[in-house]
C-alpha atoms as a PDB file:
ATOM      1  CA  UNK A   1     -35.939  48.009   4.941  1.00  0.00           C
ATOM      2  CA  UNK A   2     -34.370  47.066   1.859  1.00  0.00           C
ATOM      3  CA  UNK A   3     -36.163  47.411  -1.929  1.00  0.00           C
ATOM      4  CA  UNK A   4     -36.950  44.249  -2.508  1.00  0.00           C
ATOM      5  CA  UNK A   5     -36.100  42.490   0.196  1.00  0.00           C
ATOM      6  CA  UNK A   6     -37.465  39.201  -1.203  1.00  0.00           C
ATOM      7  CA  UNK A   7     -35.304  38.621  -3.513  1.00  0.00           C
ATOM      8  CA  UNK A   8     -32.543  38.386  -0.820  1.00  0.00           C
ATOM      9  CA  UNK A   9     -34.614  36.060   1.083  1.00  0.00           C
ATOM     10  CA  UNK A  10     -32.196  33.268   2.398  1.00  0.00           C
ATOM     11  CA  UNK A  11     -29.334  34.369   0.262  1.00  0.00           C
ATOM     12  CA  UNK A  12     -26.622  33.296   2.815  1.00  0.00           C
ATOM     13  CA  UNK A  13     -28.185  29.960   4.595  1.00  0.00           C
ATOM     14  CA  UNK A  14     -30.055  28.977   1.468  1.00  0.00           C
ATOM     15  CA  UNK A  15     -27.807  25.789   0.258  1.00  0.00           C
ATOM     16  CA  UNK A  16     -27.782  24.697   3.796  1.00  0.00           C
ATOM     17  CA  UNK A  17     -31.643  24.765   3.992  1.00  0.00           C
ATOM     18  CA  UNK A  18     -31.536  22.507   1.205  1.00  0.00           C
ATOM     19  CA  UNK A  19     -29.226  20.734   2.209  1.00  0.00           C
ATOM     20  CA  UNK A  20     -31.219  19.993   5.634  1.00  0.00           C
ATOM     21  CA  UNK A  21     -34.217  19.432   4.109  1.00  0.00           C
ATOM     22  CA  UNK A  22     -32.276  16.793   1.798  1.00  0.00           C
ATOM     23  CA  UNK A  23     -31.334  15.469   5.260  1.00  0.00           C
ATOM     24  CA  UNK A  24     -34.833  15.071   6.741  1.00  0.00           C
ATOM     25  CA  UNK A  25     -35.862  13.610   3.854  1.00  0.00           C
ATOM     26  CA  UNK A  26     -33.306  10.820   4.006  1.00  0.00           C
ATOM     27  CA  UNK A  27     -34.835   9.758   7.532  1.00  0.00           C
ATOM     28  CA  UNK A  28     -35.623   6.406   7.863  1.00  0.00           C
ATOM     29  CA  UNK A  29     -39.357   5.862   7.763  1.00  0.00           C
ATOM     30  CA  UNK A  30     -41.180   3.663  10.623  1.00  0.00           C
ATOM     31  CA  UNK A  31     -41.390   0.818   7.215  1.00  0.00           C
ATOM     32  CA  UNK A  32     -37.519   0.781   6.607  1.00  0.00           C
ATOM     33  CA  UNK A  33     -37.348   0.548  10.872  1.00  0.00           C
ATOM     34  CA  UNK A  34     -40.027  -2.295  10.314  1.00  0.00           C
ATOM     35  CA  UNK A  35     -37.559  -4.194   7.754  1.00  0.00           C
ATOM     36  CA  UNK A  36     -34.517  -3.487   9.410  1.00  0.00           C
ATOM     37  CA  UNK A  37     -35.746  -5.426  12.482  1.00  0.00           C
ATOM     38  CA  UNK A  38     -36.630  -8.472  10.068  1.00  0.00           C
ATOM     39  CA  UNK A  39     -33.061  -8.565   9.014  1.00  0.00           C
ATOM     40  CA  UNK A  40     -31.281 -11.839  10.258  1.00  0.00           C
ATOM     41  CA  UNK A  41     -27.934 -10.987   9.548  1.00  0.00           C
ATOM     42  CA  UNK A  42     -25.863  -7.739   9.150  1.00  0.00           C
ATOM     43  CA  UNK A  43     -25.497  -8.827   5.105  1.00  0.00           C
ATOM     44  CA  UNK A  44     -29.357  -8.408   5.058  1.00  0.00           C
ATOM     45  CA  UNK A  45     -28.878  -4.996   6.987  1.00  0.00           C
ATOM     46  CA  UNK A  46     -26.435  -3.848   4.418  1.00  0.00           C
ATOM     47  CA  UNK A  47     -28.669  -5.029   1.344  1.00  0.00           C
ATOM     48  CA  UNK A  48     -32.043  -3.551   2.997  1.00  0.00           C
ATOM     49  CA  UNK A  49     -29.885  -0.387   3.674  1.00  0.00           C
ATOM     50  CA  UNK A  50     -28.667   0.034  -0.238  1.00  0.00           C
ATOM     51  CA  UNK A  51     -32.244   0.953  -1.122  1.00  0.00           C
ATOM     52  CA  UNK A  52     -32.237   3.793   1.354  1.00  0.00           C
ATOM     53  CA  UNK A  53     -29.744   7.380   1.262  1.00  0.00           C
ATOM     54  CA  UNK A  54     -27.718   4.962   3.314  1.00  0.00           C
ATOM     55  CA  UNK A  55     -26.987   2.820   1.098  1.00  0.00           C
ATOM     56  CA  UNK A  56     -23.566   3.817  -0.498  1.00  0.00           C
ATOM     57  CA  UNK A  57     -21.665   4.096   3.531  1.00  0.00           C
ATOM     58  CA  UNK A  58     -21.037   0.481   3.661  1.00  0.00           C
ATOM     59  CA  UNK A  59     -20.734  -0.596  -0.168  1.00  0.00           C
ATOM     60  CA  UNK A  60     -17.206  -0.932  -0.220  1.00  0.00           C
ATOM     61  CA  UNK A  61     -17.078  -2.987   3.284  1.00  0.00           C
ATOM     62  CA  UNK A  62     -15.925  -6.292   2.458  1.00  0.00           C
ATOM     63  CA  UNK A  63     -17.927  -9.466   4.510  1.00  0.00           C
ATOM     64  CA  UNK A  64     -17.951 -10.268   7.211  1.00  0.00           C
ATOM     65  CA  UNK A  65     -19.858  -7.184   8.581  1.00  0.00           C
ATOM     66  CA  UNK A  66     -19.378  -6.148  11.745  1.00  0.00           C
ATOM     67  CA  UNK A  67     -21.457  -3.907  14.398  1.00  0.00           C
ATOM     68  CA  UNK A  68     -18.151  -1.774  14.784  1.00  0.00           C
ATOM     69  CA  UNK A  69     -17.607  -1.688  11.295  1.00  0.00           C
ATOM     70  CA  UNK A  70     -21.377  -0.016  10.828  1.00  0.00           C
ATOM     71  CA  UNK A  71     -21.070   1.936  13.356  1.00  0.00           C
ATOM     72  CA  UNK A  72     -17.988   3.412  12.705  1.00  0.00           C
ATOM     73  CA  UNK A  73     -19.155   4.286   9.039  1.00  0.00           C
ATOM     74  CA  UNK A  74     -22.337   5.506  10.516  1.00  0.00           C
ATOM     75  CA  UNK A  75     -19.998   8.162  12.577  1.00  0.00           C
ATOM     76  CA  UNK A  76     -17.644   8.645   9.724  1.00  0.00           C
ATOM     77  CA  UNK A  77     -20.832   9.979   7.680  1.00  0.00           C
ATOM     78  CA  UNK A  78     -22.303  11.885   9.728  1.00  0.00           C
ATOM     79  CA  UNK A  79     -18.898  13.409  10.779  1.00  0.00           C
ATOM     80  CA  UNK A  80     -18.531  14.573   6.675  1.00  0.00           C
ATOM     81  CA  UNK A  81     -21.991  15.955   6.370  1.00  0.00           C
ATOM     82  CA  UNK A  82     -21.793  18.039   9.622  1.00  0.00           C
ATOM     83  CA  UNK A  83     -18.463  19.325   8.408  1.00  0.00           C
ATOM     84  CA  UNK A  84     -19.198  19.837   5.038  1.00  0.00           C
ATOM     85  CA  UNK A  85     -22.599  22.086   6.536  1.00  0.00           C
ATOM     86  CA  UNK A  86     -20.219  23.904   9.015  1.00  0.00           C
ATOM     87  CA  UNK A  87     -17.586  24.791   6.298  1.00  0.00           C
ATOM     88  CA  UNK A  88     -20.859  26.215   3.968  1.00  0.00           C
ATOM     89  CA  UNK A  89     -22.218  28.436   7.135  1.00  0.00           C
ATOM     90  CA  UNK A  90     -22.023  31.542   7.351  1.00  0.00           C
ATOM     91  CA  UNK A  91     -22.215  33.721  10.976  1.00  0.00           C
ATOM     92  CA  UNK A  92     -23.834  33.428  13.440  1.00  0.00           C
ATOM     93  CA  UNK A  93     -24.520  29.889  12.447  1.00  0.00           C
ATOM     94  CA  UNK A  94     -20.675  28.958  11.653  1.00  0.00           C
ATOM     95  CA  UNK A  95     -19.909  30.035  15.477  1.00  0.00           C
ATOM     96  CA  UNK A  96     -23.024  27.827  16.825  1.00  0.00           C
ATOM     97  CA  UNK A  97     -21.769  25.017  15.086  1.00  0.00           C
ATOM     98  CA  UNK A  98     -18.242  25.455  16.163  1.00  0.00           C
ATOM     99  CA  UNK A  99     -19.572  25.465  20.310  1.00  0.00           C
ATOM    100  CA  UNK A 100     -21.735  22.099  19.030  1.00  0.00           C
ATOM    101  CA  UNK A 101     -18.100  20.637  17.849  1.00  0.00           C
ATOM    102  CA  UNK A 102     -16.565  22.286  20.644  1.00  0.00           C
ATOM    103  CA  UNK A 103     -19.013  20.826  23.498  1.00  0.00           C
ATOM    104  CA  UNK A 104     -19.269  17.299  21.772  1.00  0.00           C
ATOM    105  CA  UNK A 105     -15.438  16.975  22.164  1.00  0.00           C
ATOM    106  CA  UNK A 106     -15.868  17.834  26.174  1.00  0.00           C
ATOM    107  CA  UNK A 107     -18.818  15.237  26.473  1.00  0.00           C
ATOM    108  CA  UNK A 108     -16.854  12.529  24.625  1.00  0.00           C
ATOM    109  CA  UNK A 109     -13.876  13.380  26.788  1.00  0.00           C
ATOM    110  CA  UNK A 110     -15.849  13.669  30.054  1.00  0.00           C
ATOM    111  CA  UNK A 111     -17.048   9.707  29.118  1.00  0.00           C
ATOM    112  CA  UNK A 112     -13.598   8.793  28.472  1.00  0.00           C
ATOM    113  CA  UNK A 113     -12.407  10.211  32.493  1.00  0.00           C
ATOM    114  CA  UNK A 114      -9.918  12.139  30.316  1.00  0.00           C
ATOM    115  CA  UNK A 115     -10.786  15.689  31.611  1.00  0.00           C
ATOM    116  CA  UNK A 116     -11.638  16.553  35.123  1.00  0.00           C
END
């Protein structure tokens, strides 16, 4: 065991902790669920959403809004953040995350009838 071992506590995965936690903290709660529902139209969506840590994905999106247009920024975001984790981990987690990339490629292929 190493002298002082504590103060190498989390040294390698400790920004992506963080960054995680950041992550679960930007959750929609069951009240922003709630007022999303209320929302007539997807301009309402995109206003309630600004208050939120999605608010900034669609604020360059010109009207009319679109469901493909959300949901394609939606993926787009979540593509960036799960990158820009991957490219910060270090090993064993970097490999895990490659087979999650890796196995998510299959699955989307295996909906498309592209692989057999």
């Amino acid at each position: 065991m190493m002298p002082f071992s504590e103060l190498y506590f989390n040294v390698d995965n400790g920004y992506l902790e963080g960054l995680v936690r950041g992550f679960k903290a930007g959750i929609l709660s069951q009240a922003d669920y709630l007022n999303l529902v209320q929302c007539e139209t997807l301009e309402d969506l995109k206003l309630h959403l600004q208050s939120t840590d999605y608010g900034s994905f669609l604020a360059n999106e010109a009207s009319p809004l679109t469901v493909s247009v959300i949901d394609d920024k939606l993926k787009e975001k979540m593509v960036v953040e799960f990158r820009h984790m991957r490219n910060q981990s270090y090993e064993p987690l970097a490999s895990f995350m490659d087979f999650i990339t890796v196995c998510h490629h299959v699955v989307l292929k295996l909906r498309a009838g592209t692989v057999m």
